[in-house]
Protein backbone atom coordinates (compact mmCIF):
# COMPACT_ATOMS: atom_id res chain seq x y z
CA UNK A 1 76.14 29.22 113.74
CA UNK A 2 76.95 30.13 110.48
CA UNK A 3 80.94 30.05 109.61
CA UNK A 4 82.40 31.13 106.31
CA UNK A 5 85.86 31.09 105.09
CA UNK A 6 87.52 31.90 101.77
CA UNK A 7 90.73 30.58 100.26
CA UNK A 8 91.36 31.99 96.48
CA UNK A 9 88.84 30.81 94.02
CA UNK A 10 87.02 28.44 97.00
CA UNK A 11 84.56 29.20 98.39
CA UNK A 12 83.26 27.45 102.15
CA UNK A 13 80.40 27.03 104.62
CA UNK A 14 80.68 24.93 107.94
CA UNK A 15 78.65 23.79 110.62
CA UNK A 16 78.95 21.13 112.97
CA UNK A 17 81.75 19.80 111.21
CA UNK A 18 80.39 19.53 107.66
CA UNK A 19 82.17 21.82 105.36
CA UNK A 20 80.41 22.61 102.01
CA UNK A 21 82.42 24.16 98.78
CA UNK A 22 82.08 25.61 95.83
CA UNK A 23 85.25 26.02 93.58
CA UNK A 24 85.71 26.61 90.41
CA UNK A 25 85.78 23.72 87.98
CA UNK A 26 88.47 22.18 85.66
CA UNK A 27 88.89 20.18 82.26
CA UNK A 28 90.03 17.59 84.85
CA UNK A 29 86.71 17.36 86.78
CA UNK A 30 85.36 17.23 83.46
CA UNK A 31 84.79 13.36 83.85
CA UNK A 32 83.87 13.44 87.30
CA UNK A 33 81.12 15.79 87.25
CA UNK A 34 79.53 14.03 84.41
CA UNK A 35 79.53 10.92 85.95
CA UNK A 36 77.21 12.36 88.85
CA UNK A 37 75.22 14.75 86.26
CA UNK A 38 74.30 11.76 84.90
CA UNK A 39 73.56 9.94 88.11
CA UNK A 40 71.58 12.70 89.33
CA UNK A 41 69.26 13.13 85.68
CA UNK A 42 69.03 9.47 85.33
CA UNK A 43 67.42 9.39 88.48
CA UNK A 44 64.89 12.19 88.59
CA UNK A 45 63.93 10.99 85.21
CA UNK A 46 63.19 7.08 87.28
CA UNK A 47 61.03 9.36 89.54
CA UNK A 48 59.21 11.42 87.51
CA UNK A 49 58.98 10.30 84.36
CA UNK A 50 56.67 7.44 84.30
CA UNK A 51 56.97 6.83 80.94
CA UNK A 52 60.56 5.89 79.23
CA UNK A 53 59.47 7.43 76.02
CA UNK A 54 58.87 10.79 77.77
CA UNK A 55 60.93 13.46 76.72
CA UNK A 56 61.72 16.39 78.95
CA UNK A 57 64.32 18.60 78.50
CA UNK A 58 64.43 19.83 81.91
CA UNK A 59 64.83 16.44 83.69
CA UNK A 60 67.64 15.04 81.59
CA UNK A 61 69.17 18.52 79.17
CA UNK A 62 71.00 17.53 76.32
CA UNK A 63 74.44 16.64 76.50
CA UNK A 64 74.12 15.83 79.97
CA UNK A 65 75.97 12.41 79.69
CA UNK A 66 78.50 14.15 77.38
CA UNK A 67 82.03 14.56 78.61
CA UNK A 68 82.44 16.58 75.28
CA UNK A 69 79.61 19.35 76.77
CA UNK A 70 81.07 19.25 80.12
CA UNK A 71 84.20 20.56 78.76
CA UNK A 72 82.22 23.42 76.88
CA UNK A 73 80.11 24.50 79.37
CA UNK A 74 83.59 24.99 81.89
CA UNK A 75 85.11 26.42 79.34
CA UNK A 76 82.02 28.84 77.98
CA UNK A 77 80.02 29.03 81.41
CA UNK A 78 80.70 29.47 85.03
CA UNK A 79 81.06 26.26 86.43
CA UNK A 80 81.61 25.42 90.14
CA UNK A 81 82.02 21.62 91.29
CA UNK A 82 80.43 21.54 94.90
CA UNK A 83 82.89 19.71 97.30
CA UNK A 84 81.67 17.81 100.66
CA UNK A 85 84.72 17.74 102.72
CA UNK A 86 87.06 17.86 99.40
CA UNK A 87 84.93 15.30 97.98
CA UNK A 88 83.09 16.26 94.51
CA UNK A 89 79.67 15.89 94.80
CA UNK A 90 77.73 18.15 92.50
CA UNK A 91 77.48 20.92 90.33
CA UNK A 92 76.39 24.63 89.84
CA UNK A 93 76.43 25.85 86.34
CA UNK A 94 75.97 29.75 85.99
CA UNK A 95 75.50 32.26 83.21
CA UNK A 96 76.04 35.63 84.44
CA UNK A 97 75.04 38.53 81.91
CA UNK A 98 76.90 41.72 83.53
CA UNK A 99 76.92 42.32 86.91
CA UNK A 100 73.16 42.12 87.06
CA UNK A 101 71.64 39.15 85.96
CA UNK A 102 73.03 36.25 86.64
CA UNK A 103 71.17 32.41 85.35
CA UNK A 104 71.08 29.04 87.32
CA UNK A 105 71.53 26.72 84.11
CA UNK A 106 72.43 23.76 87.15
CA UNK A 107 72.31 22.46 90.05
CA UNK A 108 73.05 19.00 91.08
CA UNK A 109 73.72 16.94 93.80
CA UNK A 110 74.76 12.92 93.69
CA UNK A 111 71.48 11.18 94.84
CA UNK A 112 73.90 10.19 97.46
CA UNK A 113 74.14 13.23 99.00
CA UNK A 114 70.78 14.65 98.53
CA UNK A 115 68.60 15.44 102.03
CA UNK A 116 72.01 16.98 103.75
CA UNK A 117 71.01 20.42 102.93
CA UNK A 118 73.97 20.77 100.45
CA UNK A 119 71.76 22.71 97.91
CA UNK A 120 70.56 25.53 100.33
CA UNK A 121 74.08 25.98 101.17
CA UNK A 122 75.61 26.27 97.72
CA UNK A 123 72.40 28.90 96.78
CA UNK A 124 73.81 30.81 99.85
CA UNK A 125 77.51 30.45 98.84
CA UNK A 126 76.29 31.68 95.20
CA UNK A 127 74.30 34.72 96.35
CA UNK A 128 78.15 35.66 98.66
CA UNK A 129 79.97 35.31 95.46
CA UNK A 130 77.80 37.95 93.20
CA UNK A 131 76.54 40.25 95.55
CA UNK A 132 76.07 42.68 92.80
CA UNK A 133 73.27 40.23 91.30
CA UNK A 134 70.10 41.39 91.89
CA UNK A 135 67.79 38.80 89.74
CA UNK A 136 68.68 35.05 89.51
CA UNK A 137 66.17 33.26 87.24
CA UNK A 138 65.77 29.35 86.00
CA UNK A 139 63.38 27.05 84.71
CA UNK A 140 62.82 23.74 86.19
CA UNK A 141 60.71 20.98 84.97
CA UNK A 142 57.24 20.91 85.89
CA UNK A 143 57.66 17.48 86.84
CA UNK A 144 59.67 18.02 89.82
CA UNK A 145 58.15 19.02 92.73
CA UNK A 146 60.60 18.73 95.07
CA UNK A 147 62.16 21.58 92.85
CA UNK A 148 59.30 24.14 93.04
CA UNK A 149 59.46 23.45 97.21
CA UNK A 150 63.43 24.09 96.86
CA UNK A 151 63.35 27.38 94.91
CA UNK A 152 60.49 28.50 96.30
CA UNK A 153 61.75 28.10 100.40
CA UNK A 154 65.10 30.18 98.68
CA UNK A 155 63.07 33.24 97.68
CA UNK A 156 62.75 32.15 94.39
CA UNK A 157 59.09 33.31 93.30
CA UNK A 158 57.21 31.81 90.28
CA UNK A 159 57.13 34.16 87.33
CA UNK A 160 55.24 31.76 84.75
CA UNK A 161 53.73 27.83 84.72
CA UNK A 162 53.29 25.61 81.55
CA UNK A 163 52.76 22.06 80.75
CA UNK A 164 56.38 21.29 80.91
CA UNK A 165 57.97 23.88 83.00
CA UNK A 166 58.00 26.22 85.36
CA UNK A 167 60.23 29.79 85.66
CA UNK A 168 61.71 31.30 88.76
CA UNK A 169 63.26 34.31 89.34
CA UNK A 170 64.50 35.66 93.06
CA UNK A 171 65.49 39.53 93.62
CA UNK A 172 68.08 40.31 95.99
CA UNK A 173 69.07 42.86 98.51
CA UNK A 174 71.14 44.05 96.16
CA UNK A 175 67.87 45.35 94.01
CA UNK A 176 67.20 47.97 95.76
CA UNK A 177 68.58 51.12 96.07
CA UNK A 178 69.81 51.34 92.36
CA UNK A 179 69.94 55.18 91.24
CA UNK A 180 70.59 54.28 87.95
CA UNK A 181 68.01 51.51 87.33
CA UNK A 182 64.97 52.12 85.22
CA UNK A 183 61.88 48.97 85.67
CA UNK A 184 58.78 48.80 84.19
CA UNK A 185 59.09 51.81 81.85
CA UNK A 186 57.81 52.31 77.85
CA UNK A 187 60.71 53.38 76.38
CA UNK A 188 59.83 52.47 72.69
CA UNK A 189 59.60 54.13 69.31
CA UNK A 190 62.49 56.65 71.00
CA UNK A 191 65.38 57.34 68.94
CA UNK A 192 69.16 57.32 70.17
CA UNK A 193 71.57 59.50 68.32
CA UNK A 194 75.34 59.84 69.90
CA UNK A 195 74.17 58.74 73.34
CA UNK A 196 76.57 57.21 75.90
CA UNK A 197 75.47 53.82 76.55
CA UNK A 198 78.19 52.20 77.59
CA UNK A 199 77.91 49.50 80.19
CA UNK A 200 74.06 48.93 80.16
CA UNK A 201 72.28 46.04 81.37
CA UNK A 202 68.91 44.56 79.98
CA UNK A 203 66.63 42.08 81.67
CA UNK A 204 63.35 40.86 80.29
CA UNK A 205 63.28 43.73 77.87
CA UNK A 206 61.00 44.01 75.06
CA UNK A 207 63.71 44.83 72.31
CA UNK A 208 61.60 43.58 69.07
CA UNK A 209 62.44 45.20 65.58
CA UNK A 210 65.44 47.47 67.50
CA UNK A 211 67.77 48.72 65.03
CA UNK A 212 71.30 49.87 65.58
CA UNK A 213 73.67 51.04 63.33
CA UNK A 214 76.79 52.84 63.68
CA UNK A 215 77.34 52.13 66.70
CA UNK A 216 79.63 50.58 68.87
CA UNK A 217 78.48 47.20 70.54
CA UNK A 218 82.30 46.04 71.04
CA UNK A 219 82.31 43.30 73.93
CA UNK A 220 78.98 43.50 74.04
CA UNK A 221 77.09 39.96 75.61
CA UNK A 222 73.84 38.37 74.55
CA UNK A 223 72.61 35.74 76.96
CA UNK A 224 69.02 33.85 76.79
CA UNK A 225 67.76 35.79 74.12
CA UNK A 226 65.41 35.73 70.90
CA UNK A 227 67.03 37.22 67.86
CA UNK A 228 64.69 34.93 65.38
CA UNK A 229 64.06 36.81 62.11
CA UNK A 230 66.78 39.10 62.81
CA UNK A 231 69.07 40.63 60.13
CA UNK A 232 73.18 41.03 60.74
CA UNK A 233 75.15 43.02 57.83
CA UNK A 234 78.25 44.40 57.73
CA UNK A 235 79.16 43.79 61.09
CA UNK A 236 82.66 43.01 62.57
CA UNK A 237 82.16 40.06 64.74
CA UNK A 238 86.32 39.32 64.57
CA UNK A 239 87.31 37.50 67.80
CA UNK A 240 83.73 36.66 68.93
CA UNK A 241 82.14 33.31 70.34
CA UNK A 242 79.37 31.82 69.64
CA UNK A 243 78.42 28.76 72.05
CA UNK A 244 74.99 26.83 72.64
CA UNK A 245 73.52 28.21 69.85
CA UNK A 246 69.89 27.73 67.55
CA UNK A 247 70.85 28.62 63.97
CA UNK A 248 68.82 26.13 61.97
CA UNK A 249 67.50 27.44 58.67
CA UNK A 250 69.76 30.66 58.41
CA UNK A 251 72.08 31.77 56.04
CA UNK A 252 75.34 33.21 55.47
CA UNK A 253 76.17 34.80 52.13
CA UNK A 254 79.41 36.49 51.54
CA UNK A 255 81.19 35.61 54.85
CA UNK A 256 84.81 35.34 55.40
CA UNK A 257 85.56 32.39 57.74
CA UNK A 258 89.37 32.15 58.12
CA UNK A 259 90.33 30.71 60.97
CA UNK A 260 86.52 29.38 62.04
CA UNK A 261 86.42 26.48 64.03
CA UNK A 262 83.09 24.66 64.55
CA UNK A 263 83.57 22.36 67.63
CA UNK A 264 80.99 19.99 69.58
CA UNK A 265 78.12 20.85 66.42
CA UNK A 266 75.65 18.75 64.93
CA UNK A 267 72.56 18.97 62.89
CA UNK A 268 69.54 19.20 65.48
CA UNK A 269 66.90 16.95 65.93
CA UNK A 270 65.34 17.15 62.45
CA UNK A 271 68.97 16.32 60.85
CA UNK A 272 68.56 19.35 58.23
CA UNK A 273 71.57 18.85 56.14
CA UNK A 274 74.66 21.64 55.71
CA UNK A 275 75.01 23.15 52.00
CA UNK A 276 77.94 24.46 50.78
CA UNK A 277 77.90 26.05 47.61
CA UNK A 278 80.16 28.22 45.57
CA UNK A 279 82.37 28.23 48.98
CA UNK A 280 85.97 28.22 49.07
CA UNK A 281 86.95 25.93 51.63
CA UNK A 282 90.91 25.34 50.69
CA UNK A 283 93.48 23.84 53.53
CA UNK A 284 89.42 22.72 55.64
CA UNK A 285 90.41 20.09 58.60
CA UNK A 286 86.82 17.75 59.36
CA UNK A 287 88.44 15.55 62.02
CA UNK A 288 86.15 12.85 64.05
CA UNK A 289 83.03 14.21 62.15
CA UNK A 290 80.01 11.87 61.49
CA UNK A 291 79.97 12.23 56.93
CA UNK A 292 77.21 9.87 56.51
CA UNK A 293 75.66 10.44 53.20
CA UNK A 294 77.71 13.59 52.22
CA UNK A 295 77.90 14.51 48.96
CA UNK A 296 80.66 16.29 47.51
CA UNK A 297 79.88 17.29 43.09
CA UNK A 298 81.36 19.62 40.83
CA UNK A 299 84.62 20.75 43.24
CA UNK A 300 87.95 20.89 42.73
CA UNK A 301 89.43 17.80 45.11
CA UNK A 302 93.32 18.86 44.51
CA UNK A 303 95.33 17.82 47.74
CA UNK A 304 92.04 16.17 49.51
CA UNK A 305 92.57 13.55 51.63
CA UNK A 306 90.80 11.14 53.41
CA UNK A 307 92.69 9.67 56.33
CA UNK A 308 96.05 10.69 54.24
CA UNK A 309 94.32 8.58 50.84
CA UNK A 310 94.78 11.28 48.13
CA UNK A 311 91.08 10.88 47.23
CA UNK A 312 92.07 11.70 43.72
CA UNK A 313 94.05 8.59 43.27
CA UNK A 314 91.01 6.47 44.94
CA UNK A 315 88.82 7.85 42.42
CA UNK A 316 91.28 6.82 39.59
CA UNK A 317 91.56 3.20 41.10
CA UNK A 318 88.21 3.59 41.32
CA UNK A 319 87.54 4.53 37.91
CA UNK A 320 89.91 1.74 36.47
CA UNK A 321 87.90 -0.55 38.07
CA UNK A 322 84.70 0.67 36.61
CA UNK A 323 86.04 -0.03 33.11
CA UNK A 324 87.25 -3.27 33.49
């Protein structure tokens, strides 16, 4: 029989003396629950990847042996550490969009623990803790079958199948009954003038060439989404965050960046390089950056340093040097 307690931000299930959690994680489980993430990757990749050379994105995500992504993604994400009788054992990493639509990015178990029925549980402690959720979705690898006979015994149904992966989503009770919820409806080439909006919640909508303006999107949130191609001016985005994101081959013109901070970033897999021209970038901090071949020409250097060296005077040692 089924027994459930709740103690603040914990959340249990219990049978026959085995007690499952869920509670929320800390920067000071950041460590931990790498440590296992990478236990758990490493060895689904032994199983099903056959060859080393393989990559698959699914099976091992990147950043999953960084400490350094941990941190973001309990910082960013909704992050619970999944406790066996107080002892850490896993992870569930969610991205909730609203009070609809909520994302297993996830799930992991220490190959230790696996076969104990500790993911069913933590799926059931998950669906307790948003019962306003009515569509969970996920890809998994197509790779791992022991995955598709998981989601699939959870309610999870298949909503598309490639080469490399395979997408879930699961409706709950909580679908039905919504007065206010409009599904499988054309709704394009309308136009919006002083409507109120406010609160609305998209799922799998078909939003291409939309165009807003004057309007009010404050505290708006973007989750899994495509905005390739698209075009931002004269927006306020003071006091917004941008995490885990694709902008590779954009560009920013006329953009005030006081204050920016660009943490955990690097140049993607094809190593495009940054260009910074006509910027000013007075009183910058780069701190434990990787400046391999970066060139600096034509900019005024007053005050730089490099590791406290004045880089001025190295360039005038330098340049003594030359003309000896």
């Amino acid at each position: 029989m089924l027994l459930e307690e709740r103690a603040g931000e914990t959340f249990y299930w219990g049978e026959n003396n085995m007690q499952i959690a869920i509670q929320k994680a800390v920067p000071s489980d950041a460590e931990k629950l790498t440590e296992i993430m990478k236990r758990t990757f490493d060895a689904e990749a032994a199983k099903w990847l056959s060859n080393r050379d393989t990559i698959d994105y699914n099976i091992q995500p990147p950043g999953y042996a960084s400490v350094n992504m941990t941190n973001y993604m309990i910082e960013e994400l909704v992050y619970y550490k999944i406790l066996w009788d107080e002892e850490i054992v896993g992870g569930l990493i969610l991205t909730l969009t609203g009070t609809s639509f909520g994302r297993i990015d996830r799930i992991y178990v220490d190959p230790e623990y696996q076969g104990k029925k500790i993911g069913s549980r933590v799926i059931g402690l998950m669906e307790e803790e948003f019962p306003t959720v009515r569509m969970w979705d996920l890809e998994t690898s197509s790779r791992q079958l022991n995955n598709h006979h998981f989601y699939e015994k959870m309610g999870f149904q298949t909503t598309y199948k490639s080469e490399e992966e395979y997408g879930y989503i699961k409706r709950t009770a909580s679908a039905s009954g919504r007065g206010n919820l409009f599904a499988n409806k054309d709704l394009s080439n309308g136009q919006y003038e002083n409507c109120q909006m406010d609160n609305i919640e998209c799922y799998q909508a078909a939003l291409e060439n939309i165009s807003i303006s004057n309007s009010n999107l404050m505290k708006a949130e973007l989750s899994n989404c495509n905005l390739s191609h698209s075009t931002f001016r004269n927006i306020n985005f003071r006091h917004s965050s941008y995490a885990d994101l694709n902008i590779s081959n954009s560009k920013m013109r006329l953009v005030t960046l006081g204050g920016v901070r660009f943490l955990d970033t690097d140049l993607g897999d094809a190593k495009e390089p940054i260009s910074f021209e006509r910027c000013d970038l007075e009183g910058t901090r780069i701190s434990n950056c990787n400046l391999r071949d970066l060139k600096i020409s034509n900019s005024d250097i007053a005050g730089m340093t490099i590791d406290n060296i004045p880089v001025e005077e190295l360039l005038e040692l330098y340049k003594r040097q030359m003309q000896k």
